[in-house]
Protein backbone atom coordinates (compact mmCIF):
# COMPACT_ATOMS: atom_id res chain seq x y z
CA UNK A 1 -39.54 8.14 44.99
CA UNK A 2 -37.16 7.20 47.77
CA UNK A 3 -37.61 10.88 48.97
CA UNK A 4 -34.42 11.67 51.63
CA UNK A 5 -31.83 9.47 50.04
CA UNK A 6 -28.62 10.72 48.38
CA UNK A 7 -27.08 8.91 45.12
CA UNK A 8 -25.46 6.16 47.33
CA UNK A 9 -28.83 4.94 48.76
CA UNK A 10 -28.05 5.97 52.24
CA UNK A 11 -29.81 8.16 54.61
CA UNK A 12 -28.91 11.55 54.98
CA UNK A 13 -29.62 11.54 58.53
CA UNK A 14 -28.02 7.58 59.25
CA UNK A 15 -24.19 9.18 60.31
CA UNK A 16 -22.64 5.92 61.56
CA UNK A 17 -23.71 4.59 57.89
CA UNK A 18 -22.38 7.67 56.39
CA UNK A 19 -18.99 7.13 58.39
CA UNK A 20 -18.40 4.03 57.44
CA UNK A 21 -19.94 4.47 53.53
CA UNK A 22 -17.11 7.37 53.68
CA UNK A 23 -14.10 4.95 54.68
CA UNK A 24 -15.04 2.37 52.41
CA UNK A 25 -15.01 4.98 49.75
CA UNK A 26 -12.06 6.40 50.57
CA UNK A 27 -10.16 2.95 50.79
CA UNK A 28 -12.13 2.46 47.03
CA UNK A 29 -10.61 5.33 46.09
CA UNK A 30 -7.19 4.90 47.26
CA UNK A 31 -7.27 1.52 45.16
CA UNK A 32 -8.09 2.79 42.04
CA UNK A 33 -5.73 5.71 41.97
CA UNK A 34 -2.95 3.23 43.00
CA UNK A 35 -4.05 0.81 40.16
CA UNK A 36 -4.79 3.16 37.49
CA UNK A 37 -1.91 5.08 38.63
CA UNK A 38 0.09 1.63 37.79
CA UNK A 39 -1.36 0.40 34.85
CA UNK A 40 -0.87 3.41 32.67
CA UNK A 41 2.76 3.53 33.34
CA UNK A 42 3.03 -0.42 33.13
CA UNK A 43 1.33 -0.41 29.74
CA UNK A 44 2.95 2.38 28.68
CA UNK A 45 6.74 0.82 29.48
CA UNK A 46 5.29 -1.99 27.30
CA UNK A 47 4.21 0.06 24.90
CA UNK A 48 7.77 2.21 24.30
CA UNK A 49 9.78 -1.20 24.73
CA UNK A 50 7.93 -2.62 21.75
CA UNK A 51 8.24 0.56 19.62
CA UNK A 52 12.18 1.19 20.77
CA UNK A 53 12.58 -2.39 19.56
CA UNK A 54 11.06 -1.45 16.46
CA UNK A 55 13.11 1.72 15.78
CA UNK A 56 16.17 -0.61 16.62
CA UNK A 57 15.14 -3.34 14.14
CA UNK A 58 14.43 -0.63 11.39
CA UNK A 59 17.36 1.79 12.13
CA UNK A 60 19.52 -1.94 11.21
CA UNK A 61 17.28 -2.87 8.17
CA UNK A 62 15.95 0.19 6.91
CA UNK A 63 11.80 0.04 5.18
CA UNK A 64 11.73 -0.51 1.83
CA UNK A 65 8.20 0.47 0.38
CA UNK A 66 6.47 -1.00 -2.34
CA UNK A 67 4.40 1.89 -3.05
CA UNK A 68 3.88 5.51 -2.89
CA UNK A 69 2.32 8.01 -4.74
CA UNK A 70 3.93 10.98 -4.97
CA UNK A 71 4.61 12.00 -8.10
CA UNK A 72 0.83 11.88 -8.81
CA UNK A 73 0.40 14.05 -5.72
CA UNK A 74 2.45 16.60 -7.26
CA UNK A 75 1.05 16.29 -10.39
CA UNK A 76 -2.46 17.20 -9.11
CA UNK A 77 -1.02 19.46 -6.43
CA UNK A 78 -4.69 21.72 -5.53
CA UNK A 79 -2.13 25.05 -5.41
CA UNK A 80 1.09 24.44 -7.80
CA UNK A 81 0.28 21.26 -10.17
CA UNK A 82 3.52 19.51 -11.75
CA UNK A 83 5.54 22.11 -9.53
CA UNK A 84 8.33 20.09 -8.65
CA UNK A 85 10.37 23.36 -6.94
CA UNK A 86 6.64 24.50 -5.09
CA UNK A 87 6.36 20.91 -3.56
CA UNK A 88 8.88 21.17 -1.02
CA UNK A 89 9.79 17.90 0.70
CA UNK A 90 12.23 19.60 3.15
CA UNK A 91 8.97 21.68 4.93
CA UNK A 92 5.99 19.95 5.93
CA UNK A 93 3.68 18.97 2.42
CA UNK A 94 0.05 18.53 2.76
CA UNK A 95 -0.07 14.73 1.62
CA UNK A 96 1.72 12.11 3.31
CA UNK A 97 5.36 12.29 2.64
CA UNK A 98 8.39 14.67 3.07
CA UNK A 99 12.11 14.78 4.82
CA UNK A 100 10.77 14.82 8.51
CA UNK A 101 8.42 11.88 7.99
CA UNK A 102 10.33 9.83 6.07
CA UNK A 103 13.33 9.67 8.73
CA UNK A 104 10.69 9.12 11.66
CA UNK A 105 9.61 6.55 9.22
CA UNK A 106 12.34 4.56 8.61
CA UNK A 107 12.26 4.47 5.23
CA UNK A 108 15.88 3.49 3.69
CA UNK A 109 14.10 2.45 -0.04
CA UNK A 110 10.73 3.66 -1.26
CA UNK A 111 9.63 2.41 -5.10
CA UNK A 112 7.48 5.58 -6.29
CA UNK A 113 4.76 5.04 -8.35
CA UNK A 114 4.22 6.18 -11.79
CA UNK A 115 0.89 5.65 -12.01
CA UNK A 116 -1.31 7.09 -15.46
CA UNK A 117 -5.08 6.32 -15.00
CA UNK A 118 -6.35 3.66 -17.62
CA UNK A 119 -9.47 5.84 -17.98
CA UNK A 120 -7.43 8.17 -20.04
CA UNK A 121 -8.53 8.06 -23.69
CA UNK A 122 -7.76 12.01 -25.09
CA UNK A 123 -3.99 11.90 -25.91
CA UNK A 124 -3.26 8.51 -25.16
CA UNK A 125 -1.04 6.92 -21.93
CA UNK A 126 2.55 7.74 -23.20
CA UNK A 127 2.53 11.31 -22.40
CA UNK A 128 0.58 10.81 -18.96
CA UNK A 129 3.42 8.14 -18.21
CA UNK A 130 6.54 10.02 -19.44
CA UNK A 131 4.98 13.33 -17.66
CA UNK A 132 5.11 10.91 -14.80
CA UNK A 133 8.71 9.82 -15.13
CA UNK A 134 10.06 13.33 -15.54
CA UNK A 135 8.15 14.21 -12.44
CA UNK A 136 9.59 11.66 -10.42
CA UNK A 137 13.30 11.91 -11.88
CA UNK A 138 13.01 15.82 -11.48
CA UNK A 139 11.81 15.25 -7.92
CA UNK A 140 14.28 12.67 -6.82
CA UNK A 141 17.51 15.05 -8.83
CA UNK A 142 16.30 18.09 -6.71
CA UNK A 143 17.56 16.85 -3.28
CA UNK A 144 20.81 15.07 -4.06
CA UNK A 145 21.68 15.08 -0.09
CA UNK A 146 18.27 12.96 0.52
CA UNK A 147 17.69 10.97 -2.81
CA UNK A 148 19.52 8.70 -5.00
CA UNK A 149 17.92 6.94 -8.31
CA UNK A 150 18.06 3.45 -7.70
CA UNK A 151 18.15 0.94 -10.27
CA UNK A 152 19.40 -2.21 -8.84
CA UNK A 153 19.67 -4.08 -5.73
CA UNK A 154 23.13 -2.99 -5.27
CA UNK A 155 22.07 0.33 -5.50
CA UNK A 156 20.12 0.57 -2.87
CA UNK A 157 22.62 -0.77 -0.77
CA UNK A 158 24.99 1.92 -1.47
CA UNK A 159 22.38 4.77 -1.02
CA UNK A 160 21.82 3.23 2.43
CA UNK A 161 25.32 3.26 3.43
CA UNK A 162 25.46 7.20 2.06
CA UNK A 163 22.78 7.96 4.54
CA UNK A 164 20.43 8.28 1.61
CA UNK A 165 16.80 6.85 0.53
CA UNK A 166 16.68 4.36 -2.52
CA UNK A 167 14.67 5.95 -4.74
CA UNK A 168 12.79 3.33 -7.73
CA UNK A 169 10.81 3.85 -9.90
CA UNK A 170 7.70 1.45 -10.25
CA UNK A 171 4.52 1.78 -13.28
CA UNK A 172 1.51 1.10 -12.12
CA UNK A 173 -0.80 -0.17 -15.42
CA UNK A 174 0.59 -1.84 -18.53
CA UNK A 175 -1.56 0.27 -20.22
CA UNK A 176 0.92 2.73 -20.26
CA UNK A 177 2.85 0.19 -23.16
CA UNK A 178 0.02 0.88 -25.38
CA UNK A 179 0.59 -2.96 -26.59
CA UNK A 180 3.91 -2.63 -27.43
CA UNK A 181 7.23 -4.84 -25.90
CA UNK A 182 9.06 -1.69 -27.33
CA UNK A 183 7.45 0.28 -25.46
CA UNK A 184 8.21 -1.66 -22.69
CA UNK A 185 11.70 -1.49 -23.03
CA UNK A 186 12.18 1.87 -23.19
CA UNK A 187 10.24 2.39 -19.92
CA UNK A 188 12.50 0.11 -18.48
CA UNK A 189 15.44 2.24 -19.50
CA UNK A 190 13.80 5.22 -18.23
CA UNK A 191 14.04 3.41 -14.99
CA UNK A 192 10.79 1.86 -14.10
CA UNK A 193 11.93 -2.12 -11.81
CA UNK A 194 8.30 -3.06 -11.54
CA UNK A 195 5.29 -2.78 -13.87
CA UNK A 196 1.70 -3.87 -12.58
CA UNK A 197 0.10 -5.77 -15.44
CA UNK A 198 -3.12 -3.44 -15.52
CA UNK A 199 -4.26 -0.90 -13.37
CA UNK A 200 -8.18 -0.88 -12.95
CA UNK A 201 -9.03 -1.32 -16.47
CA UNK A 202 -9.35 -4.79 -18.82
CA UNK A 203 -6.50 -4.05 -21.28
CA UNK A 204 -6.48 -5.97 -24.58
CA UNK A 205 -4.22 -8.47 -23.06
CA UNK A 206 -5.36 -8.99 -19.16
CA UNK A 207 -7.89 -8.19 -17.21
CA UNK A 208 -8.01 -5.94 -14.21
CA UNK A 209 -9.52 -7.18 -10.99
CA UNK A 210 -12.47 -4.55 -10.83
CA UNK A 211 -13.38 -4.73 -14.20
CA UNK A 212 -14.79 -7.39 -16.58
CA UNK A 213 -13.23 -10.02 -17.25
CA UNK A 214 -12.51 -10.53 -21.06
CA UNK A 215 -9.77 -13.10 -21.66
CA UNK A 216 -9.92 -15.83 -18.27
CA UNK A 217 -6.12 -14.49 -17.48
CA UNK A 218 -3.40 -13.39 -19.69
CA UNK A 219 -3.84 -13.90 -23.42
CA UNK A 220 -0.56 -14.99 -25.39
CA UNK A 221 0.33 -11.74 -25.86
CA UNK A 222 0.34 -10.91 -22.05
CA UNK A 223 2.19 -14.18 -21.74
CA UNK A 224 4.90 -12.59 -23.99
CA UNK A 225 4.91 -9.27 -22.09
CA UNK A 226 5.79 -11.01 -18.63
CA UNK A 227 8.53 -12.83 -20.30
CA UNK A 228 10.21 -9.75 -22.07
CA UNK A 229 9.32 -8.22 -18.11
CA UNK A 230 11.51 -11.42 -17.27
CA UNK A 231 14.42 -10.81 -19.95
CA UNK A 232 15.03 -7.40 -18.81
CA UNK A 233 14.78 -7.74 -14.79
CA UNK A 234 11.41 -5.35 -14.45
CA UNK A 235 9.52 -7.10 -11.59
CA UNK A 236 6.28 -8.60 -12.85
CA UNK A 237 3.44 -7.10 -10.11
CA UNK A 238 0.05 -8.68 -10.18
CA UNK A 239 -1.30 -6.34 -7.93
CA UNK A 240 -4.94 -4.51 -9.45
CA UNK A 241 -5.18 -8.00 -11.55
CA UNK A 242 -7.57 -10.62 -11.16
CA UNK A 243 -7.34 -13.59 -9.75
CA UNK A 244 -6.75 -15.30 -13.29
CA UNK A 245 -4.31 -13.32 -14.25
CA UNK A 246 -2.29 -13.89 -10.97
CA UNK A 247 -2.43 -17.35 -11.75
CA UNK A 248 -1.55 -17.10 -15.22
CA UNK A 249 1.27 -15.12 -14.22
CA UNK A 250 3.04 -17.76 -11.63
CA UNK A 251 2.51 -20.14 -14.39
CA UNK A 252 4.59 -18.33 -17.15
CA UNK A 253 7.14 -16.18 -14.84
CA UNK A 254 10.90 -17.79 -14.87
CA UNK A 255 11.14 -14.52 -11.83
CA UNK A 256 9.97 -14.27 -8.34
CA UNK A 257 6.80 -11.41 -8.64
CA UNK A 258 5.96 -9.16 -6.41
CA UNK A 259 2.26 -7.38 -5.10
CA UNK A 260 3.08 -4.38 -4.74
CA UNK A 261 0.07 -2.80 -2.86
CA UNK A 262 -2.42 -5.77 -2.03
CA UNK A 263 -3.29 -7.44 1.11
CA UNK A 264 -5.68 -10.54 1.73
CA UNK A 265 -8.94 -11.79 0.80
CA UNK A 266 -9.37 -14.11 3.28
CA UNK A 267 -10.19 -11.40 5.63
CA UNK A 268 -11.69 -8.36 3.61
CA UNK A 269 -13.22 -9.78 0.66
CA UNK A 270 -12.53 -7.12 -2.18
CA UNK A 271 -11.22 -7.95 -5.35
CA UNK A 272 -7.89 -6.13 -5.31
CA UNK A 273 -6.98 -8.30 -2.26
CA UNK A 274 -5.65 -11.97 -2.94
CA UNK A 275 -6.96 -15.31 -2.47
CA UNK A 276 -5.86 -17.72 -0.42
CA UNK A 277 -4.81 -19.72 -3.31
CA UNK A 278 -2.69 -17.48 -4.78
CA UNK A 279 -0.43 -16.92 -1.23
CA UNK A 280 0.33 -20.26 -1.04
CA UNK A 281 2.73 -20.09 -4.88
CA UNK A 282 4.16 -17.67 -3.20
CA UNK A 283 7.11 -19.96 -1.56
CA UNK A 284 7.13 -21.82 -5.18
CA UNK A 285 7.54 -18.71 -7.01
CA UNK A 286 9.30 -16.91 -4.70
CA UNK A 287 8.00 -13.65 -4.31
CA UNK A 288 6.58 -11.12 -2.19
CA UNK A 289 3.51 -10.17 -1.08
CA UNK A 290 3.97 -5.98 -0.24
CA UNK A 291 0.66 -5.76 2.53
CA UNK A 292 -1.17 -2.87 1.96
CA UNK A 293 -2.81 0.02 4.04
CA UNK A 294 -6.02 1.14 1.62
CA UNK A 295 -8.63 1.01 4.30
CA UNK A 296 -11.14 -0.84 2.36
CA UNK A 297 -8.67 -3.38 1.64
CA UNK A 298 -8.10 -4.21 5.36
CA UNK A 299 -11.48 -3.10 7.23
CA UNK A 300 -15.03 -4.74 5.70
CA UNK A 301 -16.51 -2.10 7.31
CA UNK A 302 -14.65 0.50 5.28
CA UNK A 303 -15.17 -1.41 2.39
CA UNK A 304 -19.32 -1.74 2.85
CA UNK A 305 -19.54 1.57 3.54
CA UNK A 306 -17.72 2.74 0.34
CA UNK A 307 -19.98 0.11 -1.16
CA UNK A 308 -22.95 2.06 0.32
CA UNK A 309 -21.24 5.60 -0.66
CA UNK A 310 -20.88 4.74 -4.46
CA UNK A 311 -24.25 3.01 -4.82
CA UNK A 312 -26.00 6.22 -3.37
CA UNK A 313 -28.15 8.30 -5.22
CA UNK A 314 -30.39 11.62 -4.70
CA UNK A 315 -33.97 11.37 -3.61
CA UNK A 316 -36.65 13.61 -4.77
CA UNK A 317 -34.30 15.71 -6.89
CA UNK A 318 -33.02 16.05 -10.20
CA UNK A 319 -29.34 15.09 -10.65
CA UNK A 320 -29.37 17.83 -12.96
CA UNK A 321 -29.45 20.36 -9.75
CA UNK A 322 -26.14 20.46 -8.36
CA UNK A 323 -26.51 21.96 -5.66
CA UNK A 324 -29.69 20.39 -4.41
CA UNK A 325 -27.19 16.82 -4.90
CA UNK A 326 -24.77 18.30 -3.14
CA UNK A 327 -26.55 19.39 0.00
CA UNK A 328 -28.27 16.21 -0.43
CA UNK A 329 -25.15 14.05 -0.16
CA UNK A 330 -23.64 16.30 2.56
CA UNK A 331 -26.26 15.31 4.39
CA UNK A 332 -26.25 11.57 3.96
CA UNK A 333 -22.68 11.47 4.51
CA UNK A 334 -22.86 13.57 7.92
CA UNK A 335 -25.84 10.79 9.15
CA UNK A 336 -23.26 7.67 7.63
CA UNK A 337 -19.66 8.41 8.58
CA UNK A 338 -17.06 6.19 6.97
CA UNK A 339 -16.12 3.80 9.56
CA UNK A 340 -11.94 3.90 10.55
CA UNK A 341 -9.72 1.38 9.36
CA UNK A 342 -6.78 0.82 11.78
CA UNK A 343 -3.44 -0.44 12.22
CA UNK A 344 -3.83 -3.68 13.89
CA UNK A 345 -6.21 -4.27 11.12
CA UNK A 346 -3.25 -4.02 8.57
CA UNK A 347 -1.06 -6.07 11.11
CA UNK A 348 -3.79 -8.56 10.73
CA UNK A 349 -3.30 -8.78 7.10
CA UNK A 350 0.86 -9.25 7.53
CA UNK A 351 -0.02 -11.71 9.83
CA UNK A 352 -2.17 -13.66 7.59
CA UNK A 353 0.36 -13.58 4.57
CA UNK A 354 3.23 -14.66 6.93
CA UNK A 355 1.03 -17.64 8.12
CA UNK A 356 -0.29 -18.55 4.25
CA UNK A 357 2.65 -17.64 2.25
CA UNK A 358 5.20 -17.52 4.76
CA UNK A 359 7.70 -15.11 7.02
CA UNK A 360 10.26 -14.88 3.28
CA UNK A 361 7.07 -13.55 1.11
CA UNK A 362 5.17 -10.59 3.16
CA UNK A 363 6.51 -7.05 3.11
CA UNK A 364 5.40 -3.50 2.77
CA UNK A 365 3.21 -1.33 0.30
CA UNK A 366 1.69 1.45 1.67
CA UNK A 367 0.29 3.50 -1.03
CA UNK A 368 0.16 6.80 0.64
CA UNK A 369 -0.42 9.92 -1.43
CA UNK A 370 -2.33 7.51 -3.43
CA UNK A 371 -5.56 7.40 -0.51
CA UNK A 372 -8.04 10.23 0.76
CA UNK A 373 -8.10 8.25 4.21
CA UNK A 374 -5.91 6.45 5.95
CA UNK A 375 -6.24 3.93 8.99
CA UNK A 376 -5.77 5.17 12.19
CA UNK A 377 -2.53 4.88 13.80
CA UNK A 378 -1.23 5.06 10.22
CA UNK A 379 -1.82 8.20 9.00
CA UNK A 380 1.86 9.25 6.93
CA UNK A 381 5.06 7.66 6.79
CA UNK A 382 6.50 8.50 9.79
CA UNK A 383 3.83 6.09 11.39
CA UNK A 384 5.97 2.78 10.44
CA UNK A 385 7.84 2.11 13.18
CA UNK A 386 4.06 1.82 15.29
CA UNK A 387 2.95 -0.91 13.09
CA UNK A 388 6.69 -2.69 13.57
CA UNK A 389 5.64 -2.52 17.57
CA UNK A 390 2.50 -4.37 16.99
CA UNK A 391 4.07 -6.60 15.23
CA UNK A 392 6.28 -7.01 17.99
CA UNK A 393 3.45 -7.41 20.26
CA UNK A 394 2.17 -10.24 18.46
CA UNK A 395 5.39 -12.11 18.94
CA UNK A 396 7.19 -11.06 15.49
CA UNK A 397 10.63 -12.36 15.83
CA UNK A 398 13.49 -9.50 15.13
CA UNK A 399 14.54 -11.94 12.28
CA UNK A 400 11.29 -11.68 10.33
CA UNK A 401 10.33 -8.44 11.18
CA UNK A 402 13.91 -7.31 8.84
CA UNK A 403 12.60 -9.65 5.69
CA UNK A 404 9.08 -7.70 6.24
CA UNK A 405 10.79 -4.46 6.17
CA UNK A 406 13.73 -5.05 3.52
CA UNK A 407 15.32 -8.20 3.01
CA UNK A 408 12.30 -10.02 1.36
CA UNK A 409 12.22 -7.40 -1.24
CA UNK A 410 15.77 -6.93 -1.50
CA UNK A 411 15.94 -10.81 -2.43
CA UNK A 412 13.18 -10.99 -4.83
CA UNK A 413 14.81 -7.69 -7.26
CA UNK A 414 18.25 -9.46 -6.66
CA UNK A 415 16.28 -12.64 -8.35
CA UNK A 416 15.24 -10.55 -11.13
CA UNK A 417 18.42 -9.15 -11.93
CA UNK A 418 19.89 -12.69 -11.44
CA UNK A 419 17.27 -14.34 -13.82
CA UNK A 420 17.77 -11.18 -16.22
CA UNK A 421 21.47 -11.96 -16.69
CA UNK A 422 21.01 -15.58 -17.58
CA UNK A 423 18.16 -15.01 -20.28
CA UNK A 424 19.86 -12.07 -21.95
CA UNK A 425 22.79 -14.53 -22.74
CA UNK A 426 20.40 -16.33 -25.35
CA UNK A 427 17.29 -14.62 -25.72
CA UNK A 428 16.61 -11.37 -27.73
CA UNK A 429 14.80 -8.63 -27.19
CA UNK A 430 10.86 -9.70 -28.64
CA UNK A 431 9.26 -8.55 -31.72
CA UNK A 432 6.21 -10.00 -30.75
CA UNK A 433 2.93 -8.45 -31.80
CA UNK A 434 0.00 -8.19 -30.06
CA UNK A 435 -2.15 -9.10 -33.32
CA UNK A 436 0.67 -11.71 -33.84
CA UNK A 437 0.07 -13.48 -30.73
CA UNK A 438 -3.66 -12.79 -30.37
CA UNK A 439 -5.17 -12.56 -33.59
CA UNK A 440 -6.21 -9.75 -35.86
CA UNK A 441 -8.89 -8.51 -33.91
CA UNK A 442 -6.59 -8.72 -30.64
CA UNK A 443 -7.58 -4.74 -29.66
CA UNK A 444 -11.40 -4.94 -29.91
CA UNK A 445 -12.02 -5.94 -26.38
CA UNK A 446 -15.49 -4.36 -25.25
């Protein structure tokens, strides 16, 4: 039982031991504090060189965002829904973005979604999506000083140099068209620069990446719609579609696209993420690839574990009994914690689109307000400038870290514009029909 010994293994009793255990210790000691006195402070220097360089690099090319929720945030606001006045950006909000956070940010141009779920079946997607609009419009009117409506590349230029944030407007679902290129048109004139083919949901013309697949890609009639997208400079984004439709898309599109929220496959195998394949058009096409921070997207342990979460099911109790469910699934979830995505996990995912697609087709697309969870280190948007400094870490040059932030995106709605111009010199506005171009029976899809 080594009766008489203290923790060190000497003998209590042994004092020339004791001396000289005591002087080695104390020289021990002395080494560590010096070295873990040092290597704090050395990493730490490190650490606020890389994110000064990053505040540097975005103070001179201020973020542009592909993607954040707000307006739906306000929409659903828990205390004052649709409250445009109650949601105050200038005070702290409960979701991820206001004033404070947006300057710590960086964020010189953020496209705000107007997203309308395609589950919605009572009064149809038009009044969700112009709801939507005036939400966003009213939001972006209310602080003059801080906002300015964007609707070209130009434009957010000029709302830079007034010490203001770009504010687009960006639909996420072509449901919201309800199959119709007029439709389409006037969304466009309400403001909308990019329109995501489908949201989560097979529409009669393309199918959604986490739903069935119905037509192999676009039909002719979704053909159609990304041309008329082309004609009037609205960014075609193939983000939420499936792989076929991405592919269909590159082959029709006489515009650079974008992905507005996606980020890759090749490490985090979930459907909304993109192949391999479809990175390397990018250079071809042109676009941009706008990385995203949806922790299942960028963590396959996030993503199993949701897997897990949505396949669960009570035991021994009726689903009937709410409460017995609920206590139930309280339970499971306090025995399984979601795992945390984190930022060098989304740094891997810019990283892999830069090496696949290349340093002039990766950018930004956070999605905040539109996630629960975030990953750590990025938790709002006045976390930006941390993920620049890993980026800088990793041996980003200052060159490509301003075409991540800005200038890719800048380019590829400048394209737009540019391939807008030429095709409204000859081409009218389509009368296409979706039973036209697809057959009577075009709108049964299962």
């Amino acid at each position: 039982m080594n009766i008489g010994r203290n923790l060190s293994g000497v003998r209590c009793g042994d004092t020339t031991a004791r001396f000289r255990l005591c002087c080695s210790s104390l020289r021990l000691s002395l080494f560590l504090f010096t070295l873990f006195s040092l290597m704090p402070a050395s990493a730490m220097s490190q650490t606020d060189k890389s994110l000064d360089r990053a505040k540097a690099i975005i103070k001179a090319a201020p973020i542009i965002d592909g993607h954040n929720d707000l307006a739906w945030e306000i929409r659903t606001s828990k205390t004052a829904p649709f409250d445009v006045d109650a949601y105050d950006l200038r005070q702290t909000t409960p979701g991820h973005t206001d004033f404070a956070r947006l300057a710590a940010g960086g964020i010189g141009g953020q496209f705000w979604s107007i997203y309308v779920p395609g589950e919605v079946k009572d009064s149809g997607y038009a009044k969700i999506q112009l709801e939507e609009f005036d939400i966003a419009r009213r939001f972006i009117a209310k602080y003059p000083d801080k906002f300015t409506l964007a609707l070209t590349a130009a434009d957010i230029e000029a709302a830079n140099k007034a010490g203001r944030i770009a504010s687009l407007l960006g639909m996420e679902g072509g449901h919201a068209i309800e199959n119709s290129l007029g439709a389409l048109r006037m969304y466009y004139d309400l403001g909308a620069r990019y329109m995501t083919l489908t949201h989560n949901v097979t529409l009669d013309w393309a199918d959604a990446a986490l739903d069935k697949p119905v037509h192999s890609g676009l039909t002719a009639f979704g053909r159609e719609v990304v041309l008329e997208m082309n004609r009037l400079g609205m960014m075609v984004d193939l983000s939420h579609v499936s792989p076929g439709v991405m592919s269909d898309a590159l082959d029709v599109t006489q515009s650079p696209v974008i992905f507005s929220h996606s980020s890759a496959r090749a490490l985090v195998d979930f459907p909304r993420n993109i192949p391999d394949s479809i990175l390397a058009r990018m250079p071809k096409n042109g676009g941009v690839v706008m990385v995203t921070f949806v922790p299942a997207f960028v963590s396959t342990e996030v993503m199993q574990w949701e897997k897990k979460a949505g396949d669960w099911k009570p035991v021994g109790v009726a689903e009937t009994d709410t409460a017995a469910v609920k206590a139930q699934r309280e339970e499971w979830l306090k025995a399984n914690p979601s795992p945390k995505a984190t930022l060098s996990q989304v740094a891997d995912h810019i990283d892999h689109v830069k090496k696949v697609a290349g340093a002039d087709h990766v950018g930004i697309g956070s999605d905040f307000d539109g996630i629960d969870t975030t990953p750590t280190g990025l938790e709002d948007v006045s976390t930006f400038p941390a993920l620049f400094a890993e980026l800088i870490r990793r041996g980003w040059s200052d060159e490509d870290l301003k075409k991540l932030a800005r200038y890719n995106v800048l380019r590829v709605l400048k394209a737009n514009e540019q391939v807008a111009a030429q095709l409204q010199k000859t081409k009218r506005p389509s009368v296409q029909t979706i039973q036209q171009l697809d057959g009577a029976a075009a709108q049964a899809v299962p």
